[in-house]
Protein backbone atom coordinates (compact mmCIF):
# COMPACT_ATOMS: atom_id res chain seq x y z
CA UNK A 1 20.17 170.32 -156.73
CA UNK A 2 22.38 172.20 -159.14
CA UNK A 3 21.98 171.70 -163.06
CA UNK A 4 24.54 174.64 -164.06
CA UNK A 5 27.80 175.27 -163.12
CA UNK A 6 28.89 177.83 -160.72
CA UNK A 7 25.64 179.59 -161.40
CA UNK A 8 23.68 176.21 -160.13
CA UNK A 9 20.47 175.14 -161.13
CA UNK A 10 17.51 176.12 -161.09
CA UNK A 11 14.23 174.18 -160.60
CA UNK A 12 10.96 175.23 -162.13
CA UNK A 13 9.88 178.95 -161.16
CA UNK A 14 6.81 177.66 -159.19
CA UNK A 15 9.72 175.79 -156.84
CA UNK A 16 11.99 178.65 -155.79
CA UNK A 17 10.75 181.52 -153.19
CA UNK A 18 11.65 184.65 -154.85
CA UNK A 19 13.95 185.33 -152.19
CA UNK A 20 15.74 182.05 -152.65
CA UNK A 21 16.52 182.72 -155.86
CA UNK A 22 18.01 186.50 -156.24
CA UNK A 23 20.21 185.03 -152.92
CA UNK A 24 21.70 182.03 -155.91
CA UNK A 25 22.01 184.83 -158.15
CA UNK A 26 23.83 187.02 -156.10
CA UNK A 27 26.33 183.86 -154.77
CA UNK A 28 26.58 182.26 -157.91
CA UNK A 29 27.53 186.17 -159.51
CA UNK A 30 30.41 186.09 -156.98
CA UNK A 31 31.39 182.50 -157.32
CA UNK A 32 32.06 183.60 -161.40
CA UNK A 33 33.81 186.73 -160.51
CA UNK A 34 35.84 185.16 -157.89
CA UNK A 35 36.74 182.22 -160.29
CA UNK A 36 38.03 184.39 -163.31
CA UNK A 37 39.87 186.88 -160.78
CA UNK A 38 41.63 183.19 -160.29
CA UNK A 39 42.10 182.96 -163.92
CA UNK A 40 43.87 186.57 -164.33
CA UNK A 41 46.26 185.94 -167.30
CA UNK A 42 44.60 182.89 -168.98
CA UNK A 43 41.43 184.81 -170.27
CA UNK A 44 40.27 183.25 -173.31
CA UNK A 45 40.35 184.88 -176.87
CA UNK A 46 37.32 184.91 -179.16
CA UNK A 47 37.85 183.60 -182.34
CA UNK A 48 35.65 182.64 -185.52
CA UNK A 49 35.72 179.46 -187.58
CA UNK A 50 33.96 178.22 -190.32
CA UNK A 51 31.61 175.06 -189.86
CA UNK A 52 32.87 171.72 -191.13
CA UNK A 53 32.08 167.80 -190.29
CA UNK A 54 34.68 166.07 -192.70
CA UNK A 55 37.44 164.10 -190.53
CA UNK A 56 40.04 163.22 -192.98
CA UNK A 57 42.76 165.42 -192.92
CA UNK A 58 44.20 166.12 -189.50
CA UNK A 59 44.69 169.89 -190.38
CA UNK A 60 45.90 170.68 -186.83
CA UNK A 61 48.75 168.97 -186.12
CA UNK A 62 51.39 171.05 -186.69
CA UNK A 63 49.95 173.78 -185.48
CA UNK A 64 51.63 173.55 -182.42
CA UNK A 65 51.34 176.53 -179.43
CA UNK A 66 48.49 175.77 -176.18
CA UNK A 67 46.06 178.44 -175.96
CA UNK A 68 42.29 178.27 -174.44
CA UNK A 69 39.85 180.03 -176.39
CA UNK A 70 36.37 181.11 -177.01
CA UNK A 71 34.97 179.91 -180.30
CA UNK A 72 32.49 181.14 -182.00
CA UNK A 73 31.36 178.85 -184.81
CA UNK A 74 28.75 178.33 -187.41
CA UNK A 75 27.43 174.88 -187.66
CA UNK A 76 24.77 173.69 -189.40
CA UNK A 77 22.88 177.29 -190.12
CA UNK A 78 23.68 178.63 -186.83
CA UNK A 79 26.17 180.48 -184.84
CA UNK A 80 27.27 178.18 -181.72
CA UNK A 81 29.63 179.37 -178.76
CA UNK A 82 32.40 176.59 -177.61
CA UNK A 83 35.07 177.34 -174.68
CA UNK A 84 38.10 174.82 -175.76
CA UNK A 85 40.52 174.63 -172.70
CA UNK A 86 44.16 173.51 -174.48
CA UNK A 87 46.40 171.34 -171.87
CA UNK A 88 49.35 173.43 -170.86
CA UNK A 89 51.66 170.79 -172.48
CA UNK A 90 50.27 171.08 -176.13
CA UNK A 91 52.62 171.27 -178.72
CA UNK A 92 50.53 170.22 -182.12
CA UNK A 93 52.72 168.00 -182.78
CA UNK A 94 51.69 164.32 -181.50
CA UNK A 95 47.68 163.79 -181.42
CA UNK A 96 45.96 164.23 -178.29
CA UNK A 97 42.36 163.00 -176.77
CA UNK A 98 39.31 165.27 -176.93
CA UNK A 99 36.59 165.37 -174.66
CA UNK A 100 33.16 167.55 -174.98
CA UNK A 101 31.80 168.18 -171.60
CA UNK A 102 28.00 169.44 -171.93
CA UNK A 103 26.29 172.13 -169.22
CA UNK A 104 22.58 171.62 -167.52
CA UNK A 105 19.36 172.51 -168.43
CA UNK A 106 19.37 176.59 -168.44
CA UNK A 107 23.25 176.99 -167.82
CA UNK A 108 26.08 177.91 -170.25
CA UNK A 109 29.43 176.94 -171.52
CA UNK A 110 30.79 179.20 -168.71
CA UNK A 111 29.37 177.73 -166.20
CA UNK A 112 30.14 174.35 -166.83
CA UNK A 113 33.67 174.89 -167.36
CA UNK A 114 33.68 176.20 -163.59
CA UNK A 115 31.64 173.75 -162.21
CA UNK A 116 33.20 170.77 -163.44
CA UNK A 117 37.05 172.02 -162.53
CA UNK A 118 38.54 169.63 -165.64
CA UNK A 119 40.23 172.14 -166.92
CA UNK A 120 42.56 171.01 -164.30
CA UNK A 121 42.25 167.34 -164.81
CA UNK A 122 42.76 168.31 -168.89
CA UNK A 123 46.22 169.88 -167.89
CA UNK A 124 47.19 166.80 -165.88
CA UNK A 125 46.77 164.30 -168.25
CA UNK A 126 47.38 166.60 -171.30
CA UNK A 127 44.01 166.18 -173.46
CA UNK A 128 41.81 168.54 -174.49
CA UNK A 129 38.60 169.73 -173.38
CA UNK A 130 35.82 171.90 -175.40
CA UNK A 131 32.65 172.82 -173.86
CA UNK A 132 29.98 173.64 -176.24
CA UNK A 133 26.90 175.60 -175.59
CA UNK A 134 23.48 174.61 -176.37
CA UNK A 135 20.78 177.07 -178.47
CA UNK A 136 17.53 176.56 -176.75
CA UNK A 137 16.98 179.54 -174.24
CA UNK A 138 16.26 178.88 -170.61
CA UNK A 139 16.07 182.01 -167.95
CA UNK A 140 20.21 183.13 -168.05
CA UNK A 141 21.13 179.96 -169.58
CA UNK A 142 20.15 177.50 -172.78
CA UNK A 143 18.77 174.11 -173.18
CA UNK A 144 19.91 171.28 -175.50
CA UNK A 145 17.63 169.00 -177.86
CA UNK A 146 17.58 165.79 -176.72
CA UNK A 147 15.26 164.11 -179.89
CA UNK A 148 11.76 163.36 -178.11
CA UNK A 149 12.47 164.77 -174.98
CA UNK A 150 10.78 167.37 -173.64
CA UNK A 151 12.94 170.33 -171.82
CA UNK A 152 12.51 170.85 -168.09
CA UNK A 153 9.13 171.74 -166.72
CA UNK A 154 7.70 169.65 -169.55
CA UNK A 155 8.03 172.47 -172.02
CA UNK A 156 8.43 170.71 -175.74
CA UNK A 157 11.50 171.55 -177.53
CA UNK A 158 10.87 174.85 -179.59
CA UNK A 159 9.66 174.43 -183.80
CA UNK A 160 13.01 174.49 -185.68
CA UNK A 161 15.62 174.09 -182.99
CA UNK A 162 18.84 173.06 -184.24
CA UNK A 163 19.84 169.41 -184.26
CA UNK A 164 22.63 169.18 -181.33
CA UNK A 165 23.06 165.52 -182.10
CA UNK A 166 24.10 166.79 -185.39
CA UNK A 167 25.88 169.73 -184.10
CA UNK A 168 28.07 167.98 -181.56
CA UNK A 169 29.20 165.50 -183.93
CA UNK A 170 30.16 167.88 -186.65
CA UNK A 171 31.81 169.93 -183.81
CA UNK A 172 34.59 167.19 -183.35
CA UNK A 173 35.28 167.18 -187.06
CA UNK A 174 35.97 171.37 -186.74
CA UNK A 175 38.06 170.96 -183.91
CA UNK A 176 39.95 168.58 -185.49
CA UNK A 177 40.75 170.83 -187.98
CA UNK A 178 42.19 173.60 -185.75
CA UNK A 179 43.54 170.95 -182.78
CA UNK A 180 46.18 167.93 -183.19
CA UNK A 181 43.47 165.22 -182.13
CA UNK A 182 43.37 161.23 -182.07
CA UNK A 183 39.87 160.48 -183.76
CA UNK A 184 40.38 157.17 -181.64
CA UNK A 185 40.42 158.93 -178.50
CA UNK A 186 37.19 161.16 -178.49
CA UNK A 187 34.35 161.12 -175.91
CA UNK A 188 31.85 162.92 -174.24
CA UNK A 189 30.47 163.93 -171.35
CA UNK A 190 27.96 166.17 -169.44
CA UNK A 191 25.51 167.15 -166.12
CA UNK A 192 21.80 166.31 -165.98
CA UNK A 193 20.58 167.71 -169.41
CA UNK A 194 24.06 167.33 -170.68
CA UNK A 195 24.22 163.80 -169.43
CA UNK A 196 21.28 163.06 -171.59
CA UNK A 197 22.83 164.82 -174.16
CA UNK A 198 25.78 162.85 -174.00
CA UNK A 199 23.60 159.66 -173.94
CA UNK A 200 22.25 160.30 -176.92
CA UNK A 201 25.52 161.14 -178.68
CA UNK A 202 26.21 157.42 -177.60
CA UNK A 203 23.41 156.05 -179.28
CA UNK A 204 23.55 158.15 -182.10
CA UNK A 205 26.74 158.71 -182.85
CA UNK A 206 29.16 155.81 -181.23
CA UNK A 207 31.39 155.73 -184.29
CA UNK A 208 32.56 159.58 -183.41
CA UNK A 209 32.46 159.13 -179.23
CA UNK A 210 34.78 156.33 -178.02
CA UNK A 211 33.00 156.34 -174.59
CA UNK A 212 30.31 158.44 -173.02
CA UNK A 213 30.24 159.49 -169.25
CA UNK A 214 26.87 161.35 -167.88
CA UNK A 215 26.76 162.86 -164.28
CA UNK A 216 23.49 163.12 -163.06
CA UNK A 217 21.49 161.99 -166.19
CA UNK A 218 22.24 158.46 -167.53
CA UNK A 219 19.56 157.69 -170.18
CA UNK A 220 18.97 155.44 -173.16
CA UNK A 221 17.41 156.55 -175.69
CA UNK A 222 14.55 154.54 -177.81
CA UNK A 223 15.00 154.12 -180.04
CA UNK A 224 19.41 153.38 -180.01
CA UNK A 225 20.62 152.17 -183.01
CA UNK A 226 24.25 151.85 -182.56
CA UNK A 227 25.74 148.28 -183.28
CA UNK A 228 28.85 149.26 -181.55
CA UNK A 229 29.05 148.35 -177.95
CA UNK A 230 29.36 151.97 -176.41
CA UNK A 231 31.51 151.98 -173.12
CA UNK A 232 29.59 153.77 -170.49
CA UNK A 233 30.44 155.22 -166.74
CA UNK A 234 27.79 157.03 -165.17
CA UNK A 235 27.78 158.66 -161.51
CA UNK A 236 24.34 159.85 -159.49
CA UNK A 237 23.55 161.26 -156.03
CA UNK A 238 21.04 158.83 -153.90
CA UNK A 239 19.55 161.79 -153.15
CA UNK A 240 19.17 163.91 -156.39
CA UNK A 241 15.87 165.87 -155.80
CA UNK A 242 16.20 167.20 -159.51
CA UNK A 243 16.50 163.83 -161.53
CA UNK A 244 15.72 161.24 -158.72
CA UNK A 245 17.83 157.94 -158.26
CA UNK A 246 15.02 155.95 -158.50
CA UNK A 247 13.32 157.60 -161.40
CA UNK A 248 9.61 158.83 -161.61
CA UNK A 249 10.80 162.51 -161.86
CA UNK A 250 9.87 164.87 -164.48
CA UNK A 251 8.59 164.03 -168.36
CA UNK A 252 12.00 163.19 -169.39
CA UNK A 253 12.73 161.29 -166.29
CA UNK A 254 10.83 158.21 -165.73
CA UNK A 255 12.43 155.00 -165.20
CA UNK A 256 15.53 154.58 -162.70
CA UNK A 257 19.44 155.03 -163.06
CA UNK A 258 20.24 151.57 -161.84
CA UNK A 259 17.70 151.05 -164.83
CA UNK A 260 19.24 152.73 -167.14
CA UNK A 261 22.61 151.36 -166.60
CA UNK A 262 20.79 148.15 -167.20
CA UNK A 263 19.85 148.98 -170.18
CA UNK A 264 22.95 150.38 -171.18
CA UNK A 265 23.94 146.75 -170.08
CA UNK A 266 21.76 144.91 -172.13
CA UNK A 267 22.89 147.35 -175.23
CA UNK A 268 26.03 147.04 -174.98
CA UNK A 269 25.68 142.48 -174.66
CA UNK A 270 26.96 142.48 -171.15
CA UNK A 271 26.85 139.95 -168.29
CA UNK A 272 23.29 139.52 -167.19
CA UNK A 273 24.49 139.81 -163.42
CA UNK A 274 26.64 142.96 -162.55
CA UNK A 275 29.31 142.85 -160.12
CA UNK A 276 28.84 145.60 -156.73
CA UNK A 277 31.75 146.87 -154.87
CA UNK A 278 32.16 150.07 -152.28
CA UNK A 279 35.29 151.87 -153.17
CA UNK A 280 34.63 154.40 -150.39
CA UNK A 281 31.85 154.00 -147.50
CA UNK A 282 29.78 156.80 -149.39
CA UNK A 283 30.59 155.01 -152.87
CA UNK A 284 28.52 151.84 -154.55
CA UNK A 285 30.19 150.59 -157.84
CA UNK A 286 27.53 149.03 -159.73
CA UNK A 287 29.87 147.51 -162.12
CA UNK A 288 28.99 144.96 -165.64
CA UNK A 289 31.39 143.45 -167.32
CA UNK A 290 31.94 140.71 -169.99
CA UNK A 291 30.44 143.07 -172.74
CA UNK A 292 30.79 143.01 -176.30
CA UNK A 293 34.10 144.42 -178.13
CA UNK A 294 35.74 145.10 -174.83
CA UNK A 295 32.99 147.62 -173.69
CA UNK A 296 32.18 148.44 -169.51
CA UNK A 297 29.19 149.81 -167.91
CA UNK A 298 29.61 151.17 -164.93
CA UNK A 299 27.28 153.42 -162.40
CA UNK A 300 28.80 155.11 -159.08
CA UNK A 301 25.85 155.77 -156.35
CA UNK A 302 26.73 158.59 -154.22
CA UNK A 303 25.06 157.64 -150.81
CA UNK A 304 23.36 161.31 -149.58
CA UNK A 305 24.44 163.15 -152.87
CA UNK A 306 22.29 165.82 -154.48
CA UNK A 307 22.11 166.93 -157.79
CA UNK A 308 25.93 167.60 -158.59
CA UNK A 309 29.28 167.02 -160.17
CA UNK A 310 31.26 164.78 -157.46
CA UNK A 311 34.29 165.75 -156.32
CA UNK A 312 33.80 169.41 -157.88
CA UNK A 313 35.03 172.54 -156.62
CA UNK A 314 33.96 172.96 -153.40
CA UNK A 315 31.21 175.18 -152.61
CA UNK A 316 30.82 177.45 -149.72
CA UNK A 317 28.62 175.62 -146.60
CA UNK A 318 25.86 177.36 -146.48
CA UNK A 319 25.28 176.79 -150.25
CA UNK A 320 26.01 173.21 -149.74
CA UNK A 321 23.38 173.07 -147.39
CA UNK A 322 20.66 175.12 -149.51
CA UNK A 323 21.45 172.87 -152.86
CA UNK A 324 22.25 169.37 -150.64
CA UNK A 325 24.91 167.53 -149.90
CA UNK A 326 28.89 167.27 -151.58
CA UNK A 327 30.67 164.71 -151.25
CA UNK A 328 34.67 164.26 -151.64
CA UNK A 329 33.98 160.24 -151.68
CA UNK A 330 34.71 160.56 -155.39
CA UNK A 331 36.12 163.17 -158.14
CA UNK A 332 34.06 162.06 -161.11
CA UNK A 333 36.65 163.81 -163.53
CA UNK A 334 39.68 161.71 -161.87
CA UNK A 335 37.86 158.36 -162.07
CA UNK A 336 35.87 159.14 -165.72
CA UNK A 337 39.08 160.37 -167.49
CA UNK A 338 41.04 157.05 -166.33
CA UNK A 339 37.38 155.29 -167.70
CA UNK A 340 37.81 157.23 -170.84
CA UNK A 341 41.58 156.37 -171.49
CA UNK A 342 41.17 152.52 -170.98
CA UNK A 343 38.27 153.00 -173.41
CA UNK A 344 39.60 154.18 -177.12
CA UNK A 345 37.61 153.38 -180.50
CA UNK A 346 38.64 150.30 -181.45
């Protein structure tokens, strides 16, 4: 049931016993400070950058030196935080993939960063990962736009929020500038309202994102007017209590996510008829295949999962039994970053 990071999420007030929730806050407070005890030596820097969207030159490259920062960036009007984890074996001198990996609904940059542990999986296969932060607030956390979606609880998104389609796309052109990155080898990803976040990126803005992966919160937005066929790997708990398996959930969650990988099917001109396979017991690859330009859809079912990030850092039991079940069936990081490698723009 968690929609942040380490600090997990948190369902709609009316949901949570009072008690319930200050226990969270006091684990999840630990589960941070623990973390970044961890991370003694590695802290990240704050820095400031000016906003720009123009991908021509690769200003970057040459650069050279790996070091993980805190950004703090103005973007379209407003001032936007970004956590950019550099691989340890970045040099600046040969171009390297990028990949922006979006919080929940009322969680942070922080948070997701923790949560997700691909900081780890960045330094293993030597690309780079930012995580951005969204604007809207949401109890300790922020929100993200979604166009026509209302935020959790059915709240509508606020008068004048910024445009994080917009913002997310630009972002890749200002990292560009200050990171040695292959424009061919960008894509996003993200958790529940980041996964829908990163759906829409694929509709939206498929000539930026080489492939999209959302955990917890495939959608398709109406309408999508890419003409590219947008690879897409999705992964879902059976047992999501936040943003159901078989849809009907909140405002923003109505149809399926075996639907929405059909759709996603049907976008991207793929075989009718998709092809199922169990690559662990716990683990059903809905797989389709025969798509235009080269493009994949495929959706991993976690049998019993809740509302998480599979494979994640582990959490302790008895908060595995408060938020549901974890399963080590599958690390979505391991399986999306080979997804996202066999996947470049073409």
């Amino acid at each position: 049931m968690r929609e942040s990071s380490r600090r997990l999420f948190r369902p709609p007030p009316s949901r949570w016993a009072p008690a319930r929730a200050l226990a969270l806050a006091l684990v999840a407070a630990a589960l941070v400070l623990a973390a970044y005890a961890g991370l003694a030596g590695s802290a990240h820097a704050s820095a400031s950058t000016a906003a720009g969207d123009a991908r021509g030159a690769r200003a970057g490259c040459g650069t050279g030196g790996a070091a993980s920062s805190t950004l703090t960036l103005t973007i379209g009007g407003h001032s936007r935080i970004v956590i950019v984890h550099v691989p340890s074996s970045y040099r600046g001198s040969s171009k390297v993939p990028l990949v922006l990996n979006m919080h929940g609904s009322g969680s942070t940059a922080q948070d997701q960063e923790l949560f997700t542990g691909m900081d780890a999986t960045a330094d293993t296969h030597g690309f780079i990962v930012a995580y951005p932060q969204g604007l809207i607030p949401e109890g300790n956390g922020f929100d993200w736009n979604v166009p026509g979606v209302p935020l959790v609880g059915g709240a509508p998104v606020p008068a004048h929020a910024a445009d994080d389609v917009s913002f997310l796309t630009a972002l890749v052109g200002v990292l560009e500038q200050r990171y040695c990155i292959d424009p061919a080898r960008v894509y996003a990803t993200g958790f529940s309202g980041g996964a829908r976040t990163a759906s829409q990126l694929a509709c939206d803005s498929s000539g930026v994102f080489a492939a999209v992966a959302a955990v917890s919160g495939l959608r398709r937005a109406t309408p999508c007017p890419t003409a590219r066929a947008v690879p897409i790997i999705a992964f879902h708990g059976t047992a999501d209590p936040v943003d159901p398996y078989g849809g009907h959930g909140q405002a923003y969650w109505t149809y399926s996510v075996p639907q929405a990988a059909r759709y996603w099917a049907q976008q991207d001109g793929c075989s009718t008829s998709a092809a199922t396979s169990k690559p662990d017991p716990d683990v059903t690859l809905t797989a389709y295949g025969h798509c235009r330009e080269g493009a994949e859809v495929e959706l991993y079912a976690i049998s019993g999962e809740g509302h998480e990030w599979p494979g994640g850092p582990t959490l302790p039991p008895s908060l595995t039994r408060l938020l549901g079940a974890q399963s080590d069936a599958i690390s979505a990081d391991n399986v999306m970053w080979a997804f996202f490698a066999a996947h470049p723009l073409p």
